[in-house]
Protein backbone atom coordinates (compact mmCIF):
# COMPACT_ATOMS: atom_id res chain seq x y z
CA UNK A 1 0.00 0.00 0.00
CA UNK A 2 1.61 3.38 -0.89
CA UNK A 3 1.80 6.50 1.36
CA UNK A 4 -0.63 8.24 -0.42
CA UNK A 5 -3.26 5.51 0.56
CA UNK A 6 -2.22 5.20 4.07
CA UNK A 7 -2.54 8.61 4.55
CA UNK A 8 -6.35 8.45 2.99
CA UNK A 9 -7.16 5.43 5.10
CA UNK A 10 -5.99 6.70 8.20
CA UNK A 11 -8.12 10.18 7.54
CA UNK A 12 -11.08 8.51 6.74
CA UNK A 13 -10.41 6.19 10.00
CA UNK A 14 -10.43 9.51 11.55
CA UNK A 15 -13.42 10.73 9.91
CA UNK A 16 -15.45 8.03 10.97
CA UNK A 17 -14.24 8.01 14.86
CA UNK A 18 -14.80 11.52 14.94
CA UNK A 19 -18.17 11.93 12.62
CA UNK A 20 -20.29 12.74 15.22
CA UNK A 21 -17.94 15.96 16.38
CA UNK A 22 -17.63 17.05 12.72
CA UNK A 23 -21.17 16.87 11.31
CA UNK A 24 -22.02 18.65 14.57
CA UNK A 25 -19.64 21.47 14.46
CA UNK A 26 -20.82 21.32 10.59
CA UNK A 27 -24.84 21.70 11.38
CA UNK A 28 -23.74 24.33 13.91
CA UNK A 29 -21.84 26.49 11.11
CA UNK A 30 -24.90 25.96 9.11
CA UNK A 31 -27.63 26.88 11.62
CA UNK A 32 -25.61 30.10 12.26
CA UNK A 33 -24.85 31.44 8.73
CA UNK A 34 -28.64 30.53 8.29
CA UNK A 35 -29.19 32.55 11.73
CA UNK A 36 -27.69 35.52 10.27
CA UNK A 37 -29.41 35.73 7.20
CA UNK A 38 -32.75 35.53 8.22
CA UNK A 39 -31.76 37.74 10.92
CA UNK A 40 -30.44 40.04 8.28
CA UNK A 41 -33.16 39.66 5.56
CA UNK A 42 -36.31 38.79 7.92
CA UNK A 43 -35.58 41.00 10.79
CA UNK A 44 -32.95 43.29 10.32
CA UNK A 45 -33.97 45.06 7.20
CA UNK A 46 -37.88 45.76 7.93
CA UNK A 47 -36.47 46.72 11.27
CA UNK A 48 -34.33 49.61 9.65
CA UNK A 49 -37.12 50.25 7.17
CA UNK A 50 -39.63 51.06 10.16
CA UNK A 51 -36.94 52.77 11.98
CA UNK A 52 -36.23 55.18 8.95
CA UNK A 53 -39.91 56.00 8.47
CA UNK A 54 -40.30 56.68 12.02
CA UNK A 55 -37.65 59.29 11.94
CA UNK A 56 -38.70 61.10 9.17
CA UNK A 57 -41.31 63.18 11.16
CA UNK A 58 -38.32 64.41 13.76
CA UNK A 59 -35.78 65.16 10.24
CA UNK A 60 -38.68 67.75 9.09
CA UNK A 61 -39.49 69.18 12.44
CA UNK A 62 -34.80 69.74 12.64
CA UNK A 63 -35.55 71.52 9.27
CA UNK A 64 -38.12 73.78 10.68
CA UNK A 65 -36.19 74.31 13.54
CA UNK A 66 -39.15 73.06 15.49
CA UNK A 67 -36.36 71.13 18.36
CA UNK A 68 -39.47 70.65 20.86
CA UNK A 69 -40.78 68.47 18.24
CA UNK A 70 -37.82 67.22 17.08
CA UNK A 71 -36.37 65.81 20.24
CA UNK A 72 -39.74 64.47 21.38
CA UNK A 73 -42.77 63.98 18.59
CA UNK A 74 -46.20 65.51 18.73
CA UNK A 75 -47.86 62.74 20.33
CA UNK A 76 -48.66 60.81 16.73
CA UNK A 77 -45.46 60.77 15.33
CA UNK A 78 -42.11 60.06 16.88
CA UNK A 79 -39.47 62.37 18.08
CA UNK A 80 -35.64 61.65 18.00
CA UNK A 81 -35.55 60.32 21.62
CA UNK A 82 -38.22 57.91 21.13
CA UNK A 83 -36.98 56.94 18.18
CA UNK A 84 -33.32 56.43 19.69
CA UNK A 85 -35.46 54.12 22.38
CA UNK A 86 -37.16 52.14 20.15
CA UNK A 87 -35.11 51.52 17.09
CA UNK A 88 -31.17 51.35 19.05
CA UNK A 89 -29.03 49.58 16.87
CA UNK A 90 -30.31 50.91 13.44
CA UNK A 91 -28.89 52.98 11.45
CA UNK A 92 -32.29 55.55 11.43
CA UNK A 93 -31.93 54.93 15.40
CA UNK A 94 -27.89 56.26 15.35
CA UNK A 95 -28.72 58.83 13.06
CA UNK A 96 -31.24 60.31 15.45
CA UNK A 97 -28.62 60.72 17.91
CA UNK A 98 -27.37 63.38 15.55
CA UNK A 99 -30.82 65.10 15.38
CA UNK A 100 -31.16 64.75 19.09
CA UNK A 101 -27.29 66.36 19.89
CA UNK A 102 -28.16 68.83 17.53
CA UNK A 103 -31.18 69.83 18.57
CA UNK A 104 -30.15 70.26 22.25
CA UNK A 105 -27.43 72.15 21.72
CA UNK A 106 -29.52 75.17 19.84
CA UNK A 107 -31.72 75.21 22.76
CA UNK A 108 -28.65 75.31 25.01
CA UNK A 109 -28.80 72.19 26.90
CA UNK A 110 -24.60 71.53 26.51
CA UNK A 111 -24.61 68.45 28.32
CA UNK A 112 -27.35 66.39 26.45
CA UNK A 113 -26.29 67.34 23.58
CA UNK A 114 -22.34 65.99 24.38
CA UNK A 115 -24.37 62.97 25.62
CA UNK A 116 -25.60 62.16 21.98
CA UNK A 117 -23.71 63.38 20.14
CA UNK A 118 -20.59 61.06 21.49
CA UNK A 119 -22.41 58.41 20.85
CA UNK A 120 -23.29 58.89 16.90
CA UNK A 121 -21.22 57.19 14.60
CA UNK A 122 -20.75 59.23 11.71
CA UNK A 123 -17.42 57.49 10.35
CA UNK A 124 -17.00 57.71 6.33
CA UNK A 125 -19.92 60.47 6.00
CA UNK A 126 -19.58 64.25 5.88
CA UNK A 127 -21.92 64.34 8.85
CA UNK A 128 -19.09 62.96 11.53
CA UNK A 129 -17.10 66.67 10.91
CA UNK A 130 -20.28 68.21 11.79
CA UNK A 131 -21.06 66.19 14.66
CA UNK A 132 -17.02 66.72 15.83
CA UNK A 133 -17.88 70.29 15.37
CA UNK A 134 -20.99 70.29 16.73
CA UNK A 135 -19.52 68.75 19.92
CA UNK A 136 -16.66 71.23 20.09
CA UNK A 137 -19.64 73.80 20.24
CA UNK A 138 -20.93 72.13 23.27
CA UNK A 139 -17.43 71.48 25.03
CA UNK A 140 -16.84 75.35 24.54
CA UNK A 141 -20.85 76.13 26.16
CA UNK A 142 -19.65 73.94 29.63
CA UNK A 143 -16.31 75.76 29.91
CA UNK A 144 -14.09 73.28 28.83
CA UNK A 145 -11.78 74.54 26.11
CA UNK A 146 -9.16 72.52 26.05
CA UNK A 147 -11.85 69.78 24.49
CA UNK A 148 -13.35 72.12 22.25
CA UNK A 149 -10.49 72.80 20.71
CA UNK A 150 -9.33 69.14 20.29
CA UNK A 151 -13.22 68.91 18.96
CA UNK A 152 -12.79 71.67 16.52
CA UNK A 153 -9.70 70.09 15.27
CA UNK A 154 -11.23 66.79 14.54
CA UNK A 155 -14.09 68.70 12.68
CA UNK A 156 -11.58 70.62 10.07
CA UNK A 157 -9.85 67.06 9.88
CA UNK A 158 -10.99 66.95 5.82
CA UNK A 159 -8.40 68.81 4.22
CA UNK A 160 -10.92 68.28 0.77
CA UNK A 161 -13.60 70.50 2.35
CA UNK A 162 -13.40 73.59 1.84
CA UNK A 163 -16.30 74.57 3.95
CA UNK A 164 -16.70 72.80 7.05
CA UNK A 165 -12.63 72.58 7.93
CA UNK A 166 -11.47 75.92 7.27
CA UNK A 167 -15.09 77.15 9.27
CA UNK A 168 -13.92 74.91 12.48
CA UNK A 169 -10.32 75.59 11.86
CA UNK A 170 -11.30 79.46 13.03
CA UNK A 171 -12.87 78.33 15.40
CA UNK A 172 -10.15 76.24 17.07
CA UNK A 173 -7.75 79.22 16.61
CA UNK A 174 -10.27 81.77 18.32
CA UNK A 175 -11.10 79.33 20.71
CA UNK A 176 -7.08 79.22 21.19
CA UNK A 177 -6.32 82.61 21.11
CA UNK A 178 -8.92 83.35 24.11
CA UNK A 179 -7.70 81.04 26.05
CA UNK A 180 -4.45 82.67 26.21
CA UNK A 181 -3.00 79.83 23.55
CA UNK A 182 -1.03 82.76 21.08
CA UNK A 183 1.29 80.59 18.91
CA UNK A 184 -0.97 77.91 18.54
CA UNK A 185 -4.06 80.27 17.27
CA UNK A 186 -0.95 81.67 14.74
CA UNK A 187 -0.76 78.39 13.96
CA UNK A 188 -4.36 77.86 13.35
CA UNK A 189 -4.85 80.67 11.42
CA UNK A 190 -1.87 80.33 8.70
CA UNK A 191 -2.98 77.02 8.24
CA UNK A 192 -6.20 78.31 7.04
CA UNK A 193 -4.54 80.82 5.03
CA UNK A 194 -2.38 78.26 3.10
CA UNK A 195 -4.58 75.43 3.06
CA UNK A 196 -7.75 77.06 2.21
CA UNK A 197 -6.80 80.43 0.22
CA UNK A 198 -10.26 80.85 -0.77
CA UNK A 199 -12.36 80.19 1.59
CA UNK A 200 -14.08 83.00 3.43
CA UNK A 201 -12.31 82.26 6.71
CA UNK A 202 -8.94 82.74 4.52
CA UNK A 203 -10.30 86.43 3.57
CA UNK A 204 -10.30 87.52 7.66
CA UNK A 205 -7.39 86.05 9.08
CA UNK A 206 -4.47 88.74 8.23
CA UNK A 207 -6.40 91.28 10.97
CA UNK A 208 -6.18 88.41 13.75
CA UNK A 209 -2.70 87.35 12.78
CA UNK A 210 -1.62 91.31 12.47
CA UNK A 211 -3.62 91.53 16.33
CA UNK A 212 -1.53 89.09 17.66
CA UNK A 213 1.97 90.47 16.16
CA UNK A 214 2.23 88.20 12.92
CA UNK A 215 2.78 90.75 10.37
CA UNK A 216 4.96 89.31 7.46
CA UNK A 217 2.33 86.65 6.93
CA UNK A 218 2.89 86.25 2.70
């Protein structure tokens, strides 16, 4: 008998003691791959269907700056917290979090609004700067500069937009420059000038950066 067959007999000897184990651990892998596609398919995706129509109400009431509304319905449709409640672990139920932190931050409630809006997760969508800036905003409303600065920066962290990061940029140096922080709101500032030469942050800066002694700034 050659090696070759030896080998085969002796792993089909070792099939057949251990059959039982296999085909078990095999049904298991089955049953769970099954699991998570009918999960997926049968519960998962109405679930985020409902969830997204359910939100729509509070996204129209944010638009109409109507934030009573938006954070908590009008009693037939949902608000943004409810939705939060019911739907957690959707995507409609994360983005609410986003309505929610933004909507309690224009009516001045700093600390809910930190509370939601570190928990939305905004990663690969233009919304996560806005939320990073957003949360600056509310760092800077309970005194604490140091992480509205470090917020700010995160926001401008898209060196493709030339909106949002050379808006929060100015704000980080500002932020900087009140708090006593003078090279690092020169900093700040030039960066916007080089990076973003065209924005409408760029066309303000040479008056701060002349204020705080930076005059050969070309």
């Amino acid at each position: 008998m050659s090696d070759s067959e030896v080998t085969l007999r002796k792993m089909q000897s070792s099939f057949e003691k251990n059959q039982k184990a296999i085909i078990g651990v095999i049904v298991a892998v089955v049953v769970l791959v099954g699991g998570y596609f009918g999960y997926k398919y049968l519960v998962q995706a109405p679930n985020e269907e409902k969830a997204s129509a359910a939100l729509f109400s509070a996204e129209r009431w944010f638009e109409l700056d109507s934030l009573n509304y938006t954070l908590n319905g009008d009693g037939q449709h949902l608000g943004a917290l409810a939705v939060i409640k019911k739907y957690d672990g959707t995507k409609a139920g994360n983005l609410a979090r986003y309505y929610a932190g933004m909507a309690y931050l224009r009516t001045g409630d700093a600390a809910n609004a930190i509370k939601q809006l570190e928990k939305f997760d905004g990663a690969g969508t233009p919304l996560q700067f806005l939320a990073y800036g957003a949360l600056g905003d509310a760092y800077m409303d309970s005194k604490n500069t140091g992480k509205g600065i470090e917020l700010y920066k995160k926001a401008a962290g898209n060196d493709k937009d030339n909106f949002i990061s050379p808006l929060y940029l100015f704000r980080a140096a500002l932020a900087s420059e009140v708090s006593g922080k003078a090279d690092e709101a020169k900093k700040l500032y030039l960066e916007i000038k080089n990076k973003f030469p065209y924005s409408q942050q760029a066309r303000e800066v040479d008056k701060y950066l002349a204020r705080l002694g930076e005059l050969s700034i070309d």
